[in-house]
Every structure is written in C-alpha cells, then in structure tokens.
N, C-alpha and C. Protein backbone atom coordinates (compact mmCIF):
# COMPACT_ATOMS: atom_id res chain seq x y z
N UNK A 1 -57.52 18.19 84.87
CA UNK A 1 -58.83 18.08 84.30
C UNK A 1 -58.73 17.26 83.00
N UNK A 2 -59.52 16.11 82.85
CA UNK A 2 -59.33 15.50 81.53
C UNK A 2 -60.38 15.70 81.06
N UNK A 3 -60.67 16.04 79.00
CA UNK A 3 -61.80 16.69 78.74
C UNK A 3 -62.51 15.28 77.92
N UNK A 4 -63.55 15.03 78.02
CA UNK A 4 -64.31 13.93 77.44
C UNK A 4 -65.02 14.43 75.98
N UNK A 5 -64.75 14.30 74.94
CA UNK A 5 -65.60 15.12 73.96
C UNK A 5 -66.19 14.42 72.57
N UNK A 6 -66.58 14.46 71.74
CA UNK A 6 -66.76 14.13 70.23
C UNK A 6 -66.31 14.95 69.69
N UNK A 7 -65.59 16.35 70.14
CA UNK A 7 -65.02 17.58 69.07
C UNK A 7 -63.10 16.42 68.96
N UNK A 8 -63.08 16.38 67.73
CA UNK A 8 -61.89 15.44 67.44
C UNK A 8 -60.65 16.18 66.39
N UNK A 9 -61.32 17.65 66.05
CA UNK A 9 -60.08 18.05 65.75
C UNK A 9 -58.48 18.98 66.08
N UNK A 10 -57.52 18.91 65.66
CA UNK A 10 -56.47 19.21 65.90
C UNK A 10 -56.70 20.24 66.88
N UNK A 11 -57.22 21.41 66.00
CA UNK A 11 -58.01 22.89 66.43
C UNK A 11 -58.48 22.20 67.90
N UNK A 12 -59.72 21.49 67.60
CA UNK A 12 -60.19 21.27 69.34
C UNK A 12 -59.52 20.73 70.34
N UNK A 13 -58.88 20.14 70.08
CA UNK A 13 -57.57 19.36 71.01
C UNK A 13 -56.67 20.77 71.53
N UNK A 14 -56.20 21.02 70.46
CA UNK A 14 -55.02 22.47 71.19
C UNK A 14 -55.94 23.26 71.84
N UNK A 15 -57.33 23.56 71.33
CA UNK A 15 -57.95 24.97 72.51
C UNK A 15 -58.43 23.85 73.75
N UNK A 16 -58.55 22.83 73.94
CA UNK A 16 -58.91 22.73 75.51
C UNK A 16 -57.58 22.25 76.14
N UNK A 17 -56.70 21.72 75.08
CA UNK A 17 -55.48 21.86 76.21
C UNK A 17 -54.90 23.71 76.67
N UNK A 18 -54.95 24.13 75.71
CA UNK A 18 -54.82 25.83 75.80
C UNK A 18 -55.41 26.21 77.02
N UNK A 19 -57.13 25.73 77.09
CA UNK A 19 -57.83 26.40 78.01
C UNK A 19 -57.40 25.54 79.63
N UNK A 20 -56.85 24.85 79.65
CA UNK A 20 -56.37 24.08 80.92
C UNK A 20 -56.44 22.47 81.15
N UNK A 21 -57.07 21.96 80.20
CA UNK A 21 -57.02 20.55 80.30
C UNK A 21 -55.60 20.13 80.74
N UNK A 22 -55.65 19.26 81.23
CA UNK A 22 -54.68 18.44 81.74
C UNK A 22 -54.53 17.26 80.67
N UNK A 23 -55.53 16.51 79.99
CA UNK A 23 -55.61 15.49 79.08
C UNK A 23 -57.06 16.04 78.33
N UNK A 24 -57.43 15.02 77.23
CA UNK A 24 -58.39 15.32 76.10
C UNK A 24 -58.40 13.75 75.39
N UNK A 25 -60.05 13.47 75.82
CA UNK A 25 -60.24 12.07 75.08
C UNK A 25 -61.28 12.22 74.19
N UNK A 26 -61.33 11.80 73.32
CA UNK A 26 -62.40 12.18 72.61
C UNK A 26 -63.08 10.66 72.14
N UNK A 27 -64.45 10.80 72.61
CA UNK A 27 -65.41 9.75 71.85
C UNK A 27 -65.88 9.10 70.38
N UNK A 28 -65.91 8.21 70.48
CA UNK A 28 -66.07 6.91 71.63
C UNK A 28 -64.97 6.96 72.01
N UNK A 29 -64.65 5.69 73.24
CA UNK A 29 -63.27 5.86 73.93
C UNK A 29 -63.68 3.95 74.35
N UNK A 30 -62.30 3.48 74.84
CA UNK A 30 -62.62 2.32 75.54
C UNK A 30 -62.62 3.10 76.98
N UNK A 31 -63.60 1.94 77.59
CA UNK A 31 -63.35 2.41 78.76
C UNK A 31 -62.37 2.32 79.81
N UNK A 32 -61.44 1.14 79.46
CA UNK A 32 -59.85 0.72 79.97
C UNK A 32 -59.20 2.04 79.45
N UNK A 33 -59.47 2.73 78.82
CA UNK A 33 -58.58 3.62 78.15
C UNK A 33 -58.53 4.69 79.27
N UNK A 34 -59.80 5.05 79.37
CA UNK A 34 -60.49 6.60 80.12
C UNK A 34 -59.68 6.01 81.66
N UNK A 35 -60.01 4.86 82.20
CA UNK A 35 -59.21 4.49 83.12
C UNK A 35 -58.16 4.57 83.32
N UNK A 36 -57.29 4.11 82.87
CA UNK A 36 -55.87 4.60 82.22
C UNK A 36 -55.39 6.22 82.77
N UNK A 37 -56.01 7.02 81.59
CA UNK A 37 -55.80 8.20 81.77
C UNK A 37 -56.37 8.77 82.85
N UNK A 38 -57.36 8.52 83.54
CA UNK A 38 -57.36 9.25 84.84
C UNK A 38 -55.99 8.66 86.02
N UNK A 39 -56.07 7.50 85.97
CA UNK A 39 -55.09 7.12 86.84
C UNK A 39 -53.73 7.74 86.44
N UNK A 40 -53.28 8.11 85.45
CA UNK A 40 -51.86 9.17 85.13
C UNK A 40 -52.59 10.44 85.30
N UNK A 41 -53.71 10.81 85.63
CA UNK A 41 -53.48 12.32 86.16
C UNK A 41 -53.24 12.33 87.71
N UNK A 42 -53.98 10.89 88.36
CA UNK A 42 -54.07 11.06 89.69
C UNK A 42 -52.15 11.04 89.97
N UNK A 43 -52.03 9.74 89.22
CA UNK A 43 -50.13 10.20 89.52
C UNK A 43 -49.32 11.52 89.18
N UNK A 44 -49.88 12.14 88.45
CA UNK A 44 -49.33 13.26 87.85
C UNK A 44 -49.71 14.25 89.18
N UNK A 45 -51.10 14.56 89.83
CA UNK A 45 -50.64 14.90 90.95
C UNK A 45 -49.83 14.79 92.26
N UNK A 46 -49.90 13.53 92.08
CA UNK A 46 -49.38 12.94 93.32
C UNK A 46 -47.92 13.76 93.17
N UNK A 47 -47.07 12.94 91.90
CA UNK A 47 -46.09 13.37 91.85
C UNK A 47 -45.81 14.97 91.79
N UNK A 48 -46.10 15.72 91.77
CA UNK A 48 -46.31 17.12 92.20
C UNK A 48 -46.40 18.03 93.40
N UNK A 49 -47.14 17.05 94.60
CA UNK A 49 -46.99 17.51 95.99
C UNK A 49 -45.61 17.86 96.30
N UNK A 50 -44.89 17.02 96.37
CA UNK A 50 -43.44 16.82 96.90
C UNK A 50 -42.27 16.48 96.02
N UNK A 51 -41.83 17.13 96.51
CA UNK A 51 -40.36 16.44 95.64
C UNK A 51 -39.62 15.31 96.15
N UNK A 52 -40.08 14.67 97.28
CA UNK A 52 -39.66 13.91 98.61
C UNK A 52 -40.84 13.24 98.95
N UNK A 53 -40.80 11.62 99.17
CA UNK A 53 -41.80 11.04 99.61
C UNK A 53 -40.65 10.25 100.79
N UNK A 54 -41.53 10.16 101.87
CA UNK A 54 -40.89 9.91 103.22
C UNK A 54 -41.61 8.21 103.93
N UNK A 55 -41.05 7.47 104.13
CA UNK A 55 -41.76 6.33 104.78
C UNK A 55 -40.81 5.68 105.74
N UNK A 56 -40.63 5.80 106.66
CA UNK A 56 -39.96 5.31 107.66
C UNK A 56 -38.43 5.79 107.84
N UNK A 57 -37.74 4.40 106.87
CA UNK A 57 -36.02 4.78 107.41
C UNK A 57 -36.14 5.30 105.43
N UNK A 58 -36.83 5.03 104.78
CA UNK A 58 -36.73 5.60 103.49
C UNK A 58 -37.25 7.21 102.89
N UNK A 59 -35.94 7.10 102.04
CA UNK A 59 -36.87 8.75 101.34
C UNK A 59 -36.63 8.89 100.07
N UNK A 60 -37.28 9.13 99.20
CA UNK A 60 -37.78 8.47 97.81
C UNK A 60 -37.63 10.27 97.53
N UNK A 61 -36.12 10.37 96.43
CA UNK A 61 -36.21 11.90 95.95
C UNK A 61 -36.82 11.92 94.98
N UNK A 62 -38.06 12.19 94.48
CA UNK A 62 -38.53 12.11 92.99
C UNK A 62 -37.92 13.16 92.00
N UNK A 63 -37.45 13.73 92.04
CA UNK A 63 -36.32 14.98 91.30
C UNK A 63 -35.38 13.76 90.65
N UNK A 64 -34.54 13.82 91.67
CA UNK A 64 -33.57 13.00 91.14
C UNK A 64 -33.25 11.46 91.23
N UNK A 65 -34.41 11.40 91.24
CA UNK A 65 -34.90 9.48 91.06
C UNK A 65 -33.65 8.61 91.81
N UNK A 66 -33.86 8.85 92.82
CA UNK A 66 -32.78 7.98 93.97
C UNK A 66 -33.56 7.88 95.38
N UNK A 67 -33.27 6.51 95.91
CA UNK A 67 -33.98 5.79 96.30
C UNK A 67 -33.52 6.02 98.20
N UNK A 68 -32.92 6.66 99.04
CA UNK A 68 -32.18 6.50 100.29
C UNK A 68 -33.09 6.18 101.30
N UNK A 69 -32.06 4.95 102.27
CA UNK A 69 -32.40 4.07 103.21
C UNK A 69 -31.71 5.03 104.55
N UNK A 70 -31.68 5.37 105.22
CA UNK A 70 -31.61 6.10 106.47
C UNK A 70 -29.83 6.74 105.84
N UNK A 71 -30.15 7.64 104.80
CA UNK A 71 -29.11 8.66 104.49
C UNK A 71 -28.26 7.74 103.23
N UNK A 72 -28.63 6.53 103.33
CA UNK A 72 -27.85 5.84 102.31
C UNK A 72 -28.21 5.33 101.11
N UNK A 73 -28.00 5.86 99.81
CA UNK A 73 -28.72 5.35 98.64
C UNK A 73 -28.76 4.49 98.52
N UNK A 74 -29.94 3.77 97.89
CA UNK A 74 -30.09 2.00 97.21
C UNK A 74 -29.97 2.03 96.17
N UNK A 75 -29.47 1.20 95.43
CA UNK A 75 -29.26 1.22 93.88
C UNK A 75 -30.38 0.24 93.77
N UNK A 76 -31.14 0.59 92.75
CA UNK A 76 -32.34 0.62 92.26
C UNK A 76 -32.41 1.09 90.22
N UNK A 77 -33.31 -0.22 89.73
CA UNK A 77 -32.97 -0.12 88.47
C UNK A 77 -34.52 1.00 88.36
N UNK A 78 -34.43 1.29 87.03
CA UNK A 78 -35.82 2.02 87.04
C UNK A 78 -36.66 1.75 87.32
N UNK A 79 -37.44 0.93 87.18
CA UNK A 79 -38.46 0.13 87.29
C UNK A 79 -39.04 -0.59 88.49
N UNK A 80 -37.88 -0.73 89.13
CA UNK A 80 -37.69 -1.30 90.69
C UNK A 80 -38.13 0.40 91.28
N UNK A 81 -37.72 1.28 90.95
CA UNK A 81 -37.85 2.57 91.50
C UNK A 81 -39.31 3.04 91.46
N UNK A 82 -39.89 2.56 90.31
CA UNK A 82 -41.28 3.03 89.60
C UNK A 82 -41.94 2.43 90.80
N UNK A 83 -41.69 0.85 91.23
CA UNK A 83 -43.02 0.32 91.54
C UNK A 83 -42.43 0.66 92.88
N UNK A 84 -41.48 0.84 93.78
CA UNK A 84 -41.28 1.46 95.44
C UNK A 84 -42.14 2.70 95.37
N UNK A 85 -42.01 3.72 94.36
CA UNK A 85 -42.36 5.08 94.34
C UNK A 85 -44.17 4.90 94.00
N UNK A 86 -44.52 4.01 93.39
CA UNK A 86 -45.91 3.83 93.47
C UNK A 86 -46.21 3.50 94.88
N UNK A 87 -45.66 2.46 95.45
CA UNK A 87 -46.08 1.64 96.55
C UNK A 87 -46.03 2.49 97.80
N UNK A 88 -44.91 3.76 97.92
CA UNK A 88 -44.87 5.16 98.85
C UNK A 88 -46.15 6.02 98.62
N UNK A 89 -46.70 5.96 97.66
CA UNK A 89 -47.68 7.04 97.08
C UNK A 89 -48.87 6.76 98.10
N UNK A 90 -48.90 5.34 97.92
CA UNK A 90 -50.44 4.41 98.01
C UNK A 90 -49.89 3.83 99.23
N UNK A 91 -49.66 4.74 100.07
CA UNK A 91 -48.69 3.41 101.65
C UNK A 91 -50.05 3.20 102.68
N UNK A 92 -49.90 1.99 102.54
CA UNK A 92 -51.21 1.63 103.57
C UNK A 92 -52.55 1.34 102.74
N UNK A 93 -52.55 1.09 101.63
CA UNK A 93 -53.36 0.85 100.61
C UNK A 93 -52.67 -0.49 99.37
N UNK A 94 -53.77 -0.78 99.27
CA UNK A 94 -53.37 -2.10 98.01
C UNK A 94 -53.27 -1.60 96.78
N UNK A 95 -52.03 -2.30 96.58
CA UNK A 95 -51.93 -1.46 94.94
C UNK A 95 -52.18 -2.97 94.27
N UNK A 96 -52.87 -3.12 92.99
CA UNK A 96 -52.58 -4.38 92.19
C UNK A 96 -51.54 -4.32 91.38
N UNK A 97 -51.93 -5.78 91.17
CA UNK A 97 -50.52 -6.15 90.06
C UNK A 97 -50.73 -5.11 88.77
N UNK A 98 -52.11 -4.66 88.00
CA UNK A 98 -52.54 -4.09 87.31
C UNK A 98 -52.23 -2.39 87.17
N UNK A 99 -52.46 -2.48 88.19
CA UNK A 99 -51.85 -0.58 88.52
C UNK A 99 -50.25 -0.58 88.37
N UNK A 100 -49.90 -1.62 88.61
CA UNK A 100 -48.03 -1.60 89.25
C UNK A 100 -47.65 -2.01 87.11
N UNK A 101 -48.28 -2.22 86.78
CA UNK A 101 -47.90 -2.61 85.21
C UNK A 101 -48.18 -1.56 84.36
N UNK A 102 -49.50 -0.86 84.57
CA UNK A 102 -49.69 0.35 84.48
C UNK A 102 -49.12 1.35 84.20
N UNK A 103 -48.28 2.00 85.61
CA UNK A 103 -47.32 2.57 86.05
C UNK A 103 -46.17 2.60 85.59
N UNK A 104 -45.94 1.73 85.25
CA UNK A 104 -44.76 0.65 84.29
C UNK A 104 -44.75 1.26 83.14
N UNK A 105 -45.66 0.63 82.44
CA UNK A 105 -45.58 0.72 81.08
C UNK A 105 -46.62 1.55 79.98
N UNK A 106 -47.44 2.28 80.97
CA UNK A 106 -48.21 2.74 80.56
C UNK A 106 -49.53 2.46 79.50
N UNK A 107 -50.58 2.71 78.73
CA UNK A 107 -51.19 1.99 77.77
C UNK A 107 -50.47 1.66 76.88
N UNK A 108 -49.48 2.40 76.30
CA UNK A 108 -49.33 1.97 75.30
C UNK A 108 -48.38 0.49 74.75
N UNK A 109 -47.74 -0.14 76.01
CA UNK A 109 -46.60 -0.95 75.99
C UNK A 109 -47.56 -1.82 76.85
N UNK A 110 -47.45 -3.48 76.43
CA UNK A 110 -48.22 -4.36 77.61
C UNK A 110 -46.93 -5.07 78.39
N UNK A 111 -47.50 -5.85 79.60
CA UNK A 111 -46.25 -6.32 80.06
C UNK A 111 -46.95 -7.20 80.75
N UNK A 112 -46.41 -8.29 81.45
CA UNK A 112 -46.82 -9.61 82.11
C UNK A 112 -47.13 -9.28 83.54
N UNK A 113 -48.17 -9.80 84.26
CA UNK A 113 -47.57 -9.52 86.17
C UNK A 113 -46.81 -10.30 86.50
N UNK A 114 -46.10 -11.65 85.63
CA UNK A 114 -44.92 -12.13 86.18
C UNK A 114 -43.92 -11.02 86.33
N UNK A 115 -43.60 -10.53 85.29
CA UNK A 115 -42.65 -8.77 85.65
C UNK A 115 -43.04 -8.56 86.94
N UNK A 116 -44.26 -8.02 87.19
CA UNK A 116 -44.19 -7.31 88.70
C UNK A 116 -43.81 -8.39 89.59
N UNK A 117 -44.22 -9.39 89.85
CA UNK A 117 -43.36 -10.52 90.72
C UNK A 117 -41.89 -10.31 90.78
N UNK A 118 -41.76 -10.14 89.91
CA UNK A 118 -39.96 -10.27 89.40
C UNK A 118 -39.19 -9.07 90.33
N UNK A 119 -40.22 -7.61 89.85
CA UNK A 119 -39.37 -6.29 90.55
C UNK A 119 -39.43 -6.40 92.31
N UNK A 120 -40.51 -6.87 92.44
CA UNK A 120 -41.16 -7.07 93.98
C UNK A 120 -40.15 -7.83 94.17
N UNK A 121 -39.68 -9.05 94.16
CA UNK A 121 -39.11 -9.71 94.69
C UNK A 121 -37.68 -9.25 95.05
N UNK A 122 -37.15 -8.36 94.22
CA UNK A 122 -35.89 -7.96 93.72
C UNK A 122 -35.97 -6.72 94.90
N UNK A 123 -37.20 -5.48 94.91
CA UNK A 123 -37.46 -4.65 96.14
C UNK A 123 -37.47 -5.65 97.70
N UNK A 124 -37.77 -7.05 97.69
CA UNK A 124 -37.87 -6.96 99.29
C UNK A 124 -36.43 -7.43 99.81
N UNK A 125 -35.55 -7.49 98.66
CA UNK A 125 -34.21 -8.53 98.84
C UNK A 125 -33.44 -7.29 99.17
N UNK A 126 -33.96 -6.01 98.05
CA UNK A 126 -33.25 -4.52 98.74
C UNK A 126 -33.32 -3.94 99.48
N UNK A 127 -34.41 -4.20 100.38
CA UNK A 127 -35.12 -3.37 101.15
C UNK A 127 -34.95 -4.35 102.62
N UNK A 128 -34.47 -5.70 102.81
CA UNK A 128 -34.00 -6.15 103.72
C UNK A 128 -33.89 -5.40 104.93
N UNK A 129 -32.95 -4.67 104.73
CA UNK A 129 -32.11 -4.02 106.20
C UNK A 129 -32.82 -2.65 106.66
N UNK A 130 -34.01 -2.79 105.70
CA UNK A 130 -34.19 -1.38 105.98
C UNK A 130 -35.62 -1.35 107.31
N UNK A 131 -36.04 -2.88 107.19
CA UNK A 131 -37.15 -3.23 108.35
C UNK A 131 -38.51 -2.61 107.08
N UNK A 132 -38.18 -2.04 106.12
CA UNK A 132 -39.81 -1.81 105.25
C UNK A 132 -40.24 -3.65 104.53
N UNK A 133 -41.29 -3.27 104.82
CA UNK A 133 -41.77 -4.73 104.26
C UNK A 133 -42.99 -4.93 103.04
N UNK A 134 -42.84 -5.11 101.80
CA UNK A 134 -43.51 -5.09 101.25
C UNK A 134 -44.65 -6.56 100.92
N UNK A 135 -45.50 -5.98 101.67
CA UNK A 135 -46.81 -7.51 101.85
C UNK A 135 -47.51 -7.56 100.19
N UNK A 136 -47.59 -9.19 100.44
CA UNK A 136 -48.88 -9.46 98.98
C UNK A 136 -49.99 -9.54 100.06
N UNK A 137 -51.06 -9.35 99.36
CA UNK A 137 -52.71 -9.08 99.73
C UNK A 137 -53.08 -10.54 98.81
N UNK A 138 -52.79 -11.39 98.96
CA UNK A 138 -53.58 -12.37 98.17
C UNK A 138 -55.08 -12.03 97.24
N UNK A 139 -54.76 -12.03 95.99
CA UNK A 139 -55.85 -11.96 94.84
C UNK A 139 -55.96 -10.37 94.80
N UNK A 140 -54.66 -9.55 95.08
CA UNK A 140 -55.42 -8.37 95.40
C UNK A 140 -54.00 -7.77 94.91
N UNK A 141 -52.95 -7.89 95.53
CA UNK A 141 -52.06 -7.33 94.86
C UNK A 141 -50.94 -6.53 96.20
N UNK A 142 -50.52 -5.47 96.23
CA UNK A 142 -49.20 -5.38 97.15
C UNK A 142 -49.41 -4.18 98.04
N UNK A 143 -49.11 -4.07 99.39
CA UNK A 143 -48.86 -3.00 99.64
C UNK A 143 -47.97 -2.63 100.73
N UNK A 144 -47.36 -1.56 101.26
CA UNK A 144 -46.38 -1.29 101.71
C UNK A 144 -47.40 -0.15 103.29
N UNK A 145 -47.27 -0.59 104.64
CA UNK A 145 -47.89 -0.18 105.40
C UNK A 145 -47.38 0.85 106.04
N UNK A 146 -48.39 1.88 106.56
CA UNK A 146 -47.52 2.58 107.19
C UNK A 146 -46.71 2.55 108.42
N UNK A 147 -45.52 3.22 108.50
CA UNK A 147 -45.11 3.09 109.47
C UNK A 147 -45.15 2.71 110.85
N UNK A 148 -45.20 1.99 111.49
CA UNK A 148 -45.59 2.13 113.07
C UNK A 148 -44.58 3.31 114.05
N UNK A 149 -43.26 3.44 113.54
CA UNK A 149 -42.62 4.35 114.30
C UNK A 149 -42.00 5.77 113.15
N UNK A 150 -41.33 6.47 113.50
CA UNK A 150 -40.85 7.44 112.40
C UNK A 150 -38.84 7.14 112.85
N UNK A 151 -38.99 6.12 112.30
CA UNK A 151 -37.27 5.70 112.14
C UNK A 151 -36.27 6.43 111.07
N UNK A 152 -35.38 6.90 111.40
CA UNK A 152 -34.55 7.93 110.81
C UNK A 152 -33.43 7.56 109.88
C-alpha cells in the first residue's frame, strides 16, 4: 500500500508506515516520482511470490541471485541478472528500455539506455545455448516470450 498525503511529518511518516504502508509520499509529488514508486512495490511483490522464477531450460533463484540454465549456473554480473530477472517477471510482455533502467538504478541514480543495450546484448551472447531468446519490440523495448515447450 503506498500512502499519498500532505501530513509530512517524521511522526506521520512512522505511524502510516507502523499502520501498514508499504511506502509514504507526501504532496506535492512529481508525478515520475509516484510512478517510480508504485512500480518498486509492484516488484517488491513480484519478488515475494517465489523464491524461484522458472522459464523454460532456465531458473532464476532470487534468494541466492544465481542464474541456472538446465541445472547449470550462468555467470552473470549483477545487473545482467537484474534485467533477465525483470524480463522472467514480465515473460511474454514488453518491458522498456525505461523500466529496465529503472530496475537498475532506481530514482535515485540516472543511467543511459545505451547501458541497457549493452546488458541485453551481453544476456543474448549468454543465453545462446540455452534456445531463450530475448526479442527487441522496436520503439518499445524487450521482451522474453513464453515458452512454447517446458524444456528441462
């Protein structure tokens, strides 16, 4: 639950996180901002279902941030890990370059989408043998489809 408010002090911040907020923005706000922060709660659930995200011959341990191709780990830098583990989340859906920088670096750090070019490119060179294929969506940004078979 993120709380939208004009109450801006310390006091009000700790009682609605107390009372269950998940986040607390207080007005005015940008609206890139409020965006922002909902999209890290939607990941914050996501990442919560499972401890294991599953896509074909891959299985993405989110515990222990390792990346395995049909039983065999990929070495994977962080970041390369961030944007596979986004792209598992959202499989069969377009993620943009914008979300994938996002994800990255969060508001507070900016970063180029040449970067995301860079990790993408570096994921499909790793991901070779594994038959996963990560497509560009022209003007739109990346996504990773689902499976057609359940390969082991």
């Amino acid at each position: 639950m993120l709380v939208l408010t004009v109450r801006d002090t310390v006091e009000d911040r700790v009682a609605g996180l107390d009372l269950g907020a998940d986040d607390y923005l207080t007005k005015p706000f940008e609206l890139s901002e409020l965006e922002a922060r909902v999209r890290a709660l939607i990941r914050r659930s996501h990442s919560n279902a499972s401890a294991e995200i599953v896509h074909g011959p891959l299985r993405l341990d989110t515990v222990g941030r390792r990346l395995f191709c049909r039983g065999q780990p990929l070495e994977l830098s962080a970041r390369e890990l961030s944007v596979v583990e986004l792209l598992m989340l959202r499989e069969g859906r377009v993620v943009t370059k914008q979300q994938i920088v996002d994800h990255l670096y969060g508001w507070e750090d900016t970063s180029s989408s040449n970067a995301v070019e860079v990790f993408v490119y570096r994921l499909r060179r790793k991901l070779e043998s594994s038959g996963v294929d990560i497509r560009t969506v022209r003007g739109m940004g990346y996504l990773i489809e689902k499976p057609t078979n359940n390969v082991a």
